[in-house]
Protein backbone atom coordinates (compact mmCIF):
# COMPACT_ATOMS: atom_id res chain seq x y z
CA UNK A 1 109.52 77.80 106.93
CA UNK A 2 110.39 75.44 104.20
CA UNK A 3 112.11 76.33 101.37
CA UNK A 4 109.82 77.86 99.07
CA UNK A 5 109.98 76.49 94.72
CA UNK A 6 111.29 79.16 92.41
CA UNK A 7 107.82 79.02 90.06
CA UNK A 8 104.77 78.55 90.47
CA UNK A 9 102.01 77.88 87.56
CA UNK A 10 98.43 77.86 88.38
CA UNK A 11 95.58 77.90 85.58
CA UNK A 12 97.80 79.02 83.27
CA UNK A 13 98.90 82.52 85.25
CA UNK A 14 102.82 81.43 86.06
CA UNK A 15 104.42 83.74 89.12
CA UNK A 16 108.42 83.72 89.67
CA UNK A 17 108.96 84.49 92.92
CA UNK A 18 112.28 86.14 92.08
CA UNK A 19 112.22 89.99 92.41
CA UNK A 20 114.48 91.40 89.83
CA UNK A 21 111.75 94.28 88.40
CA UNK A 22 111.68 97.67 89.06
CA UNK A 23 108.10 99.71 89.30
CA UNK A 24 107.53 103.31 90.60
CA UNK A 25 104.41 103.39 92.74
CA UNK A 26 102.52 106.17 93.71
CA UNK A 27 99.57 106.45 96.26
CA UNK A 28 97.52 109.42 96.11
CA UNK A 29 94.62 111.15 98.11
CA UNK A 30 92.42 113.28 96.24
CA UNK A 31 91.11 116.99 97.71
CA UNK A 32 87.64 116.29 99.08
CA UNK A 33 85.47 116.80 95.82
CA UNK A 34 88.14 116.25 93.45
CA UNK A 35 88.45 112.47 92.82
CA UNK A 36 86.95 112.54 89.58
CA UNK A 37 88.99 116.05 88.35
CA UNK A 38 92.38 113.89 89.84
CA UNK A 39 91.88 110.52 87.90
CA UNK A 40 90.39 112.70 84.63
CA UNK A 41 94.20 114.40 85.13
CA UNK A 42 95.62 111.01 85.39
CA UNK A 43 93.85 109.68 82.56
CA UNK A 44 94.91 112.22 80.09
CA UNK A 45 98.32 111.54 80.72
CA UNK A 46 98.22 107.92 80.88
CA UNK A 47 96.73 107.83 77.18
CA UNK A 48 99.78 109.55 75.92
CA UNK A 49 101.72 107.30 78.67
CA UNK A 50 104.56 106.42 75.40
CA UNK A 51 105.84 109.91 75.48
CA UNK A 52 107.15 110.03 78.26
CA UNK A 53 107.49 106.51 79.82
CA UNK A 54 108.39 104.90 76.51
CA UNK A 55 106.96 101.42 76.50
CA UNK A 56 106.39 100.87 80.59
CA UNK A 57 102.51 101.54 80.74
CA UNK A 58 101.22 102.65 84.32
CA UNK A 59 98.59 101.50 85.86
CA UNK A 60 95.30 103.64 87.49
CA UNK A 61 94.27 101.31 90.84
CA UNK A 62 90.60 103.24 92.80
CA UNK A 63 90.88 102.60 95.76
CA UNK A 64 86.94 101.06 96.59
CA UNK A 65 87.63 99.83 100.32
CA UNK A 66 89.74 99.80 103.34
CA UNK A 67 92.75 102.24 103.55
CA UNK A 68 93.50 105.92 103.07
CA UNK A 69 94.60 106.48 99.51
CA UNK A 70 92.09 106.54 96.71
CA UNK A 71 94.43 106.10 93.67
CA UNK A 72 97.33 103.44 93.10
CA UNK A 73 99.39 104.31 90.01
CA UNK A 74 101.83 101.36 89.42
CA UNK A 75 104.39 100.99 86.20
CA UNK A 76 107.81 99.68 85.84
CA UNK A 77 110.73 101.20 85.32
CA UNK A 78 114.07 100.34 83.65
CA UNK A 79 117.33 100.42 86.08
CA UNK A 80 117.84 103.33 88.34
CA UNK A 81 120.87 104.40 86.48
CA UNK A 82 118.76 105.07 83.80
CA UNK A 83 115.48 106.31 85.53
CA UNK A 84 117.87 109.32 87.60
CA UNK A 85 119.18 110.48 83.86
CA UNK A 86 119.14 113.51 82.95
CA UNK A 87 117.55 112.08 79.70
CA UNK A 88 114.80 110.52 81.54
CA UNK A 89 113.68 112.96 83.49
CA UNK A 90 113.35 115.80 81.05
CA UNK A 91 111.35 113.02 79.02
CA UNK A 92 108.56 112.38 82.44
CA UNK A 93 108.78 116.07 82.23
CA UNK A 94 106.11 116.15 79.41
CA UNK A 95 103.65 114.17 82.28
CA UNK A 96 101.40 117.00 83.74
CA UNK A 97 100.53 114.47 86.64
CA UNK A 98 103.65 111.91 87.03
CA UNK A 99 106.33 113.67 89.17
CA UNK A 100 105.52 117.16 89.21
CA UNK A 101 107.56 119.57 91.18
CA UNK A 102 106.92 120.50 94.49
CA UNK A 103 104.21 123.21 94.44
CA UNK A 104 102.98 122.76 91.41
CA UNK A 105 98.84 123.33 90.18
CA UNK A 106 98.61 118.94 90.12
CA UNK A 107 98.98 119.28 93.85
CA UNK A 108 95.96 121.62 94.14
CA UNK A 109 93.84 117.85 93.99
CA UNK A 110 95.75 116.34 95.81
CA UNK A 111 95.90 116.12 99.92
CA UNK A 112 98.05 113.20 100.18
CA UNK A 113 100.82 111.81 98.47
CA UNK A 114 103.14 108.72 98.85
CA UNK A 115 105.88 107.38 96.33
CA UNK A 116 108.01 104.17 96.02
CA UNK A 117 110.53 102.13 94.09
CA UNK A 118 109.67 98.82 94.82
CA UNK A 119 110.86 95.55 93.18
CA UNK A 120 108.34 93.40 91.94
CA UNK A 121 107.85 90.11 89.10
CA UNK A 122 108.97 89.90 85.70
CA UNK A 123 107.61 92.76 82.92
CA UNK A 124 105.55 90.13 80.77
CA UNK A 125 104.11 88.27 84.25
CA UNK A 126 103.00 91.79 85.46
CA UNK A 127 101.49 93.39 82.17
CA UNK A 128 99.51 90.01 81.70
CA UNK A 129 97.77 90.06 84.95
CA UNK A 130 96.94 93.77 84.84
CA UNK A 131 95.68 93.60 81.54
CA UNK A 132 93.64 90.70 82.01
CA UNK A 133 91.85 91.31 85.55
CA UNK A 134 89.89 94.15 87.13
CA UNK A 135 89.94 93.97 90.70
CA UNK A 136 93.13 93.64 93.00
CA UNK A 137 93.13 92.76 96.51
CA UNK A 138 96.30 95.43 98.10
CA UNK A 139 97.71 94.42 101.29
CA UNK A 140 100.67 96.76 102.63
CA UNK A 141 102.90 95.59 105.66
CA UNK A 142 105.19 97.05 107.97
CA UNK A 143 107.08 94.61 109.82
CA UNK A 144 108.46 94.77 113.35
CA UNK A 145 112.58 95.46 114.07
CA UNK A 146 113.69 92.43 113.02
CA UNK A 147 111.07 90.70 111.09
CA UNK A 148 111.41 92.21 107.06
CA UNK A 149 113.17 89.25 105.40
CA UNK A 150 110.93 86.77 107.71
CA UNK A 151 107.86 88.67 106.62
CA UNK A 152 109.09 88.33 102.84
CA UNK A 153 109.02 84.16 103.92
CA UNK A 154 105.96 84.63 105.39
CA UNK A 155 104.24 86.22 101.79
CA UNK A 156 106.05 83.50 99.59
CA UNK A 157 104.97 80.75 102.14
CA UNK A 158 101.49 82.13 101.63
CA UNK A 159 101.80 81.75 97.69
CA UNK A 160 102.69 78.17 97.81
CA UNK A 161 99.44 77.94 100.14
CA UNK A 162 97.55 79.39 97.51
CA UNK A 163 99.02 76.95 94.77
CA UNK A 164 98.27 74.03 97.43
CA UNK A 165 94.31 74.90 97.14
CA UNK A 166 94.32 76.10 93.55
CA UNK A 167 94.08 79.91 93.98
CA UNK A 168 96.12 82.18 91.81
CA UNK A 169 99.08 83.36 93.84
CA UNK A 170 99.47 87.47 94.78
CA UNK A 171 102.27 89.80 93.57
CA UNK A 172 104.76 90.48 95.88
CA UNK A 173 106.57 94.36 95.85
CA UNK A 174 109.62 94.82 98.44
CA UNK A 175 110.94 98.04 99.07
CA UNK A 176 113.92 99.63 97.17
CA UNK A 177 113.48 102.98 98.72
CA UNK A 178 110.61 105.46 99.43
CA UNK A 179 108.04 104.70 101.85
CA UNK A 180 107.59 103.34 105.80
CA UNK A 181 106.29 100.34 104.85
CA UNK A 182 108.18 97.00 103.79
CA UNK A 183 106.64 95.35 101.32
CA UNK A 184 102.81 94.72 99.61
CA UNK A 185 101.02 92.41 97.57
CA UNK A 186 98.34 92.56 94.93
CA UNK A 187 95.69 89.65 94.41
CA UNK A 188 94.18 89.54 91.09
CA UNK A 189 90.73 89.03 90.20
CA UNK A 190 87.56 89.12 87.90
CA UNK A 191 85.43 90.63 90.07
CA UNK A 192 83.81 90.03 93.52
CA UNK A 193 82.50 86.39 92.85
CA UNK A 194 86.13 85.31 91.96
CA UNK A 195 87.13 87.34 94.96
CA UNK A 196 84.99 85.27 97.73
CA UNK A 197 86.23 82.03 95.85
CA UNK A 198 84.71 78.65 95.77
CA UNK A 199 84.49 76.74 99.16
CA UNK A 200 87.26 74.33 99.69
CA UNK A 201 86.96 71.32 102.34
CA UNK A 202 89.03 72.16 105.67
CA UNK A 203 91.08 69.46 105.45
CA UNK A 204 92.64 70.14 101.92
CA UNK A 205 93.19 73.94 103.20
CA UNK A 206 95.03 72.74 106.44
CA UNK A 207 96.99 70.25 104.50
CA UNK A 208 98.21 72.99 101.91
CA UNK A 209 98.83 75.48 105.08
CA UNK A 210 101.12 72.40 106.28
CA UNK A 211 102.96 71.96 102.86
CA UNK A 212 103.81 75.52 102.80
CA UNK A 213 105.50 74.92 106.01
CA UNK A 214 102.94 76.69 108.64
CA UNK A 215 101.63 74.98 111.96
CA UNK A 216 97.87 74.75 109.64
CA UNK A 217 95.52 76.69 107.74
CA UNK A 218 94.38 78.65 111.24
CA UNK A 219 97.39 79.60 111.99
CA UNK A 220 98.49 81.37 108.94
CA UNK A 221 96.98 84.91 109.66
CA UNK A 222 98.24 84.67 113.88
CA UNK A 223 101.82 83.87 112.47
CA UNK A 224 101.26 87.01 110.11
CA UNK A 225 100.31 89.31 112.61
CA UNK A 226 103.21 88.43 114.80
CA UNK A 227 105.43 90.16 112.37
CA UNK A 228 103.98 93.17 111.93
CA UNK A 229 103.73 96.43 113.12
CA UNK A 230 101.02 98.21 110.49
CA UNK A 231 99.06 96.93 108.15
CA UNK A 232 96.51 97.74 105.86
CA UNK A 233 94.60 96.71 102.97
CA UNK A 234 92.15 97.65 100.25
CA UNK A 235 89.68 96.14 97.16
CA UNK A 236 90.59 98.65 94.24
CA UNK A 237 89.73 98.39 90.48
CA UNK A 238 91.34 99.58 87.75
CA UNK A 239 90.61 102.41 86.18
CA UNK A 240 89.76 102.27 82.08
């Protein structure tokens, strides 16, 4: 892989590939029958979000296609010195949905439950993205023995493929601690129209693949797959 540029800026949506965020991300399976009862939960809470997040604002994703979970709920958090405080905690204690002890009646809507500290882009470059689009593209990946940072080059490389043909570049979340997977990234768009894209000429495609350092443009998802050991991925839109 070539070495990848430290910025890129694309129709005025700029992504810094450094990873120097913190987010908490939960992934959540409602009890057959109670989607609408779980997010209505969520919701409540997440209009009162200030009281006890402060200023990070999560994030409702619905799951509409493609993997297990049905709910995303993404928001960043300060350092982890200061997340673990005592002061912190008893202030996400006035959430009735956001880290509820074990046992507790949220659970009784919920089958399935995953959580993560992840690090992801800057506060301002991730607020602006989820505030302006509604539909996210979610691809999570587990990579072989071996293969994590290679996989991380593999998702930048991909980025500065996407610059190369004009198409806004995806999020990228690495693992701090939490789940089985490695890493995943989130794809930003209007709606379904902006999600199938305009049709771009082969040979611009394969000459972008090629600047980003892959073999071409039909190679990129092969070279992908040879990293991995799981993967999955979803269309979800956010929840208002």
């Amino acid at each position: 892989m070539k070495k990848l540029l430290f910025g890129i800026c694309l129709c005025g949506f700029v992504l810094v590939n450094a990873q120097d965020q913190l987010y908490k991300v939960t992934l959540l399976r409602a009890k057959p029958g109670e989607l609408l009862t779980l997010i209505d939960e969520i919701q409540k809470d997440i209009a009162n979000y200030e009281s006890f997040l402060g200023n990070n604002k999560p994030y409702l994703l619905r799951h509409s296609q493609g993997d297990h979970w049905d709910l995303m709920l993404i928001y960043p958090i300060d350092e982890l010195s200061n997340y673990f405080s005592p002061e912190q905690a008893s202030q996400r204690g006035a959430s009735r949905t956001i880290e509820q002890a074990y046992g507790s009646d949220f659970f009784d809507n919920v089958s399935f439950q995953e959580e993560a500290i992840v690090n992801g882009p800057p506060i301002n470059v991730f607020i602006g993205a989820f505030e302006k689009y509604k539909l996210f593209h979610i691809e999570i990946f587990t990579a072989l023995a071996g293969k994590q940072s290679e996989l991380l080059e593999q998702r930048l490389a991909e980025n500065q493929f996407y610059a190369g043909i004009e198409h806004r570049p995806n999020f990228i979340f690495t693992r701090v601690f939490g789940p089985s997977w490695d890493n995943f990234t989130i794809g930003f768009y209007e709606d379904l129209h902006d999600f199938a894209g305009p049709e771009i000429p082969f040979e611009k495609e394969d000459q972008a693949a090629r600047d980003a350092g892959f073999e071409g443009v039909n190679f990129i998802g092969s070279y992908l797959r040879s990293l991995l050991a799981e993967h999955h991925d979803t269309l979800a839109w956010k929840v208002e």
